[in-house]
N, C-alpha and C. Protein backbone atom coordinates (compact mmCIF):
# COMPACT_ATOMS: atom_id res chain seq x y z
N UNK A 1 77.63 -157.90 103.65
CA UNK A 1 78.26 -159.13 103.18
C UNK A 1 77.82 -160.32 104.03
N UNK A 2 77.97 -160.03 105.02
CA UNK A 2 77.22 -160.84 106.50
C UNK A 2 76.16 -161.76 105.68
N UNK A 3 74.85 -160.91 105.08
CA UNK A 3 73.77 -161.54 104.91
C UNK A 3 74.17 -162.02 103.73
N UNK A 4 74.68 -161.77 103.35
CA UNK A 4 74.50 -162.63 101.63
C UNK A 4 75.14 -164.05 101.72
N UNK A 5 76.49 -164.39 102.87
CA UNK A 5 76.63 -164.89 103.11
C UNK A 5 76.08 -166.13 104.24
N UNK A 6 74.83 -165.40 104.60
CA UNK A 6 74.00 -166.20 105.22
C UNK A 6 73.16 -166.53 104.44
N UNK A 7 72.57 -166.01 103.43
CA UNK A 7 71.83 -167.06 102.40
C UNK A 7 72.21 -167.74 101.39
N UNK A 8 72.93 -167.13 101.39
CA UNK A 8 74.12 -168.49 100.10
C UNK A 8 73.79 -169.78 101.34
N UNK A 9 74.27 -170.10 102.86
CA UNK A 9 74.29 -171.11 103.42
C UNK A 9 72.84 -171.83 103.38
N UNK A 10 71.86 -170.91 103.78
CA UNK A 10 70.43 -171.20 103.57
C UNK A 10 70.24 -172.29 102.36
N UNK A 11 70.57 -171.72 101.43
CA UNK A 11 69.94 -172.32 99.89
C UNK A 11 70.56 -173.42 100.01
N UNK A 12 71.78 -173.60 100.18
CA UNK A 12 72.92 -174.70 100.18
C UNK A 12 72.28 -175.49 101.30
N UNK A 13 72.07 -175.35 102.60
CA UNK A 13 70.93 -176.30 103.36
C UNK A 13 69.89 -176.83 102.57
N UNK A 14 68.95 -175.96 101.75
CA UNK A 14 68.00 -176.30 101.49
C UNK A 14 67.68 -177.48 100.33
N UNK A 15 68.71 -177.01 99.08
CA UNK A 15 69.40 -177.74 98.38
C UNK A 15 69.78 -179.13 98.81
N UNK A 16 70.64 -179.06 99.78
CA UNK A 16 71.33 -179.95 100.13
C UNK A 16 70.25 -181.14 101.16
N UNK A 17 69.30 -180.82 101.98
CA UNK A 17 67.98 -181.44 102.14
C UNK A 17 67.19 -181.82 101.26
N UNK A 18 66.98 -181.42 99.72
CA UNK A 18 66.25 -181.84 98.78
C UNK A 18 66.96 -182.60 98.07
N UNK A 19 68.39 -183.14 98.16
CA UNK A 19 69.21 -184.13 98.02
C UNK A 19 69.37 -184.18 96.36
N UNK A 20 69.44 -182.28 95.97
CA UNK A 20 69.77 -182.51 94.87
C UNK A 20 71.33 -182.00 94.98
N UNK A 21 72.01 -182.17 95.31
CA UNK A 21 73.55 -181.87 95.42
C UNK A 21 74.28 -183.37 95.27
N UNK A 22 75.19 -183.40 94.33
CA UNK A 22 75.76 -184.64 94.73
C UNK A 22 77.16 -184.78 96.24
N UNK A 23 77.85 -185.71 96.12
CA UNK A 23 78.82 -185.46 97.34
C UNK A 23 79.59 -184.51 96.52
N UNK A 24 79.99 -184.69 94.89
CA UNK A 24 81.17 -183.80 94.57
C UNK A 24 80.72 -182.03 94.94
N UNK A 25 79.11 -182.10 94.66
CA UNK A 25 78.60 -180.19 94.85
C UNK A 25 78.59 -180.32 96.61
N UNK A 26 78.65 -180.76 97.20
CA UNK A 26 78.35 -180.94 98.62
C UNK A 26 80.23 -180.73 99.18
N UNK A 27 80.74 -181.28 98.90
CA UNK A 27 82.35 -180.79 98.85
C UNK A 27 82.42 -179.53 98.81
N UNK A 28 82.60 -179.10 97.18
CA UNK A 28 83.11 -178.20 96.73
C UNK A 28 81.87 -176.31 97.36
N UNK A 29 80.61 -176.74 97.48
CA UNK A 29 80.17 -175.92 98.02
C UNK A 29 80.58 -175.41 99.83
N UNK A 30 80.75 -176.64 100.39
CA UNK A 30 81.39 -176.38 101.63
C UNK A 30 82.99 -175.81 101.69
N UNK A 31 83.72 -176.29 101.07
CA UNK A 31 85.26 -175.74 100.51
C UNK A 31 84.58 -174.09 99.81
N UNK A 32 83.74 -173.60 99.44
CA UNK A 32 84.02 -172.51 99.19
C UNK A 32 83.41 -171.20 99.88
N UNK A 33 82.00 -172.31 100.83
CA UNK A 33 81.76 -170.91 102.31
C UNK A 33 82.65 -171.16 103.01
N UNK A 34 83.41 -171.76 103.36
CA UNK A 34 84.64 -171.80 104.20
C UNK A 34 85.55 -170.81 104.11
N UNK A 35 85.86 -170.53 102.80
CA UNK A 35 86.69 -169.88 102.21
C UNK A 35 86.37 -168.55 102.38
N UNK A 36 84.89 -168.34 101.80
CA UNK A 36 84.08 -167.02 101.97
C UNK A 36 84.19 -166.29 103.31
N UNK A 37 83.80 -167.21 104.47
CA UNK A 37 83.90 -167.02 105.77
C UNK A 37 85.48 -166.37 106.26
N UNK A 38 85.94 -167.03 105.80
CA UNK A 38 87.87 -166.82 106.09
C UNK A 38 88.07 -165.75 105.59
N UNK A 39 87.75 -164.98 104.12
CA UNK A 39 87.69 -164.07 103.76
C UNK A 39 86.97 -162.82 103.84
N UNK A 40 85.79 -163.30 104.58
CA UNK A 40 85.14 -161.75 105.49
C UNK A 40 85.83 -161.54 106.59
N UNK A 41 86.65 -162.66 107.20
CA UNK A 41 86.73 -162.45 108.27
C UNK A 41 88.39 -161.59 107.90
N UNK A 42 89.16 -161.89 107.26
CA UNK A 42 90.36 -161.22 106.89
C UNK A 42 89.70 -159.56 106.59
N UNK A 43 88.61 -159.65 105.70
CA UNK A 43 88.23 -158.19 104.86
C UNK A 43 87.81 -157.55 106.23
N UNK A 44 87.63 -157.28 107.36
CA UNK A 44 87.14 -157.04 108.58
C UNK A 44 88.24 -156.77 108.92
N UNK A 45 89.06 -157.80 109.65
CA UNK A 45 90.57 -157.02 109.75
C UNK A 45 90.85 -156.26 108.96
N UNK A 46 91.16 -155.99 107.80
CA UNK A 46 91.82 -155.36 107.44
C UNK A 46 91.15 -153.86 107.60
N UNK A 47 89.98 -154.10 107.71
CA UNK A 47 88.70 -151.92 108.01
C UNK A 47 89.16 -152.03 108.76
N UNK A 48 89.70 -152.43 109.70
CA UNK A 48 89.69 -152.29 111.64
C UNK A 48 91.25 -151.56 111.39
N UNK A 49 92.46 -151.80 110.47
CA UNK A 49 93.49 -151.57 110.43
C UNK A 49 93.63 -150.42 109.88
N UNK A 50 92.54 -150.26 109.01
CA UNK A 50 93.10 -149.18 107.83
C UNK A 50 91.94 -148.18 108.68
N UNK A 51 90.84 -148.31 109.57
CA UNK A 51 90.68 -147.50 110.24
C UNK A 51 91.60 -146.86 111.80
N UNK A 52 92.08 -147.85 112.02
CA UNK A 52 93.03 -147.73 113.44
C UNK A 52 94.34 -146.71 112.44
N UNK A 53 94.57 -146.88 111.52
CA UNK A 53 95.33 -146.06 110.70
C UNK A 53 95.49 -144.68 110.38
N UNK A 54 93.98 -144.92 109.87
CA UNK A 54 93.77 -143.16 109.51
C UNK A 54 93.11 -142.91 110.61
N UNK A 55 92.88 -142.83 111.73
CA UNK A 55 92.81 -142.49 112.91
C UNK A 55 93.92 -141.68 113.20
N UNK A 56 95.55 -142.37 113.15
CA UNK A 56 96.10 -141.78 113.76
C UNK A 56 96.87 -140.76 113.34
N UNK A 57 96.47 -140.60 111.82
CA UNK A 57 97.23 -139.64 110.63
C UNK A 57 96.42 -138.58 111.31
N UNK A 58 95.11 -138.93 111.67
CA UNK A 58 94.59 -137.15 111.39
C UNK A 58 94.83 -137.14 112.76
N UNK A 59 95.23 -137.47 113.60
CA UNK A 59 95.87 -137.13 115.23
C UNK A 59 97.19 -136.31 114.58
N UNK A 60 97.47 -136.94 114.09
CA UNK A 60 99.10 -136.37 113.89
C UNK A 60 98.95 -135.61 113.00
N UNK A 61 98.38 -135.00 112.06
CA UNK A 61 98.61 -133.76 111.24
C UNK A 61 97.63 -132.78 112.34
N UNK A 62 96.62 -133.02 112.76
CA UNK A 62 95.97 -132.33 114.09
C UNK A 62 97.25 -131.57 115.01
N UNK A 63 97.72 -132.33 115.29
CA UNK A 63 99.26 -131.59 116.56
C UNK A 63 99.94 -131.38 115.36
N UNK A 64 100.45 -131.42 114.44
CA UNK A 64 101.37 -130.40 113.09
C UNK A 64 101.13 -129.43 112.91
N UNK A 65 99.32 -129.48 112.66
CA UNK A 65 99.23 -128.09 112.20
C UNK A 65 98.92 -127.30 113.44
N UNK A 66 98.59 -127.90 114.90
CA UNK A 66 98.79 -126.61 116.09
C UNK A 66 99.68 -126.05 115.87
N UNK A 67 100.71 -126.89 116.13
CA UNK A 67 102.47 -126.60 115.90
C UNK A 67 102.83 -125.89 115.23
N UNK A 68 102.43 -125.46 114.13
CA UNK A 68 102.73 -124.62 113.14
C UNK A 68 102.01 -123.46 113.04
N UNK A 69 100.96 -123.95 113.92
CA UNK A 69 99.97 -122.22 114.35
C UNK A 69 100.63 -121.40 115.41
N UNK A 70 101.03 -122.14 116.34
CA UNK A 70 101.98 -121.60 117.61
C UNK A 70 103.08 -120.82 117.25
């Protein structure tokens, strides 16, 4: 996602140097990698959670089922 989101910015530079963007596409394109950005960065938290998560399920059915072998 990283990269795609680095060339979406690319083109939008490049674009935006060939001064075919007006201010309204020059707005609304910046309002929406912003957005993009904010939202990888949430979608990241949230793997880090839902891995810190099921991390600790299989810890804990790990010591259940000793427990129940004992």
């Amino acid at each position: 996602m990283n990269e795609a989101l680095t060339l979406l910015k690319q083109r939008y530079e490049e674009l935006n140097k060939q001064g075919k963007l007006d201010e309204a596409a020059q707005a609304l394109f910046t309002e929406l990698l912003t957005e993009a950005e904010r939202l990888q960065a949430s979608n990241l938290a949230l793997r880090r959670t839902i891995l810190k998560s099921s991390s600790k399920e299989s810890r804990m059915s790990t010591k259940l089922r000793d427990a129940l072998y004992e």
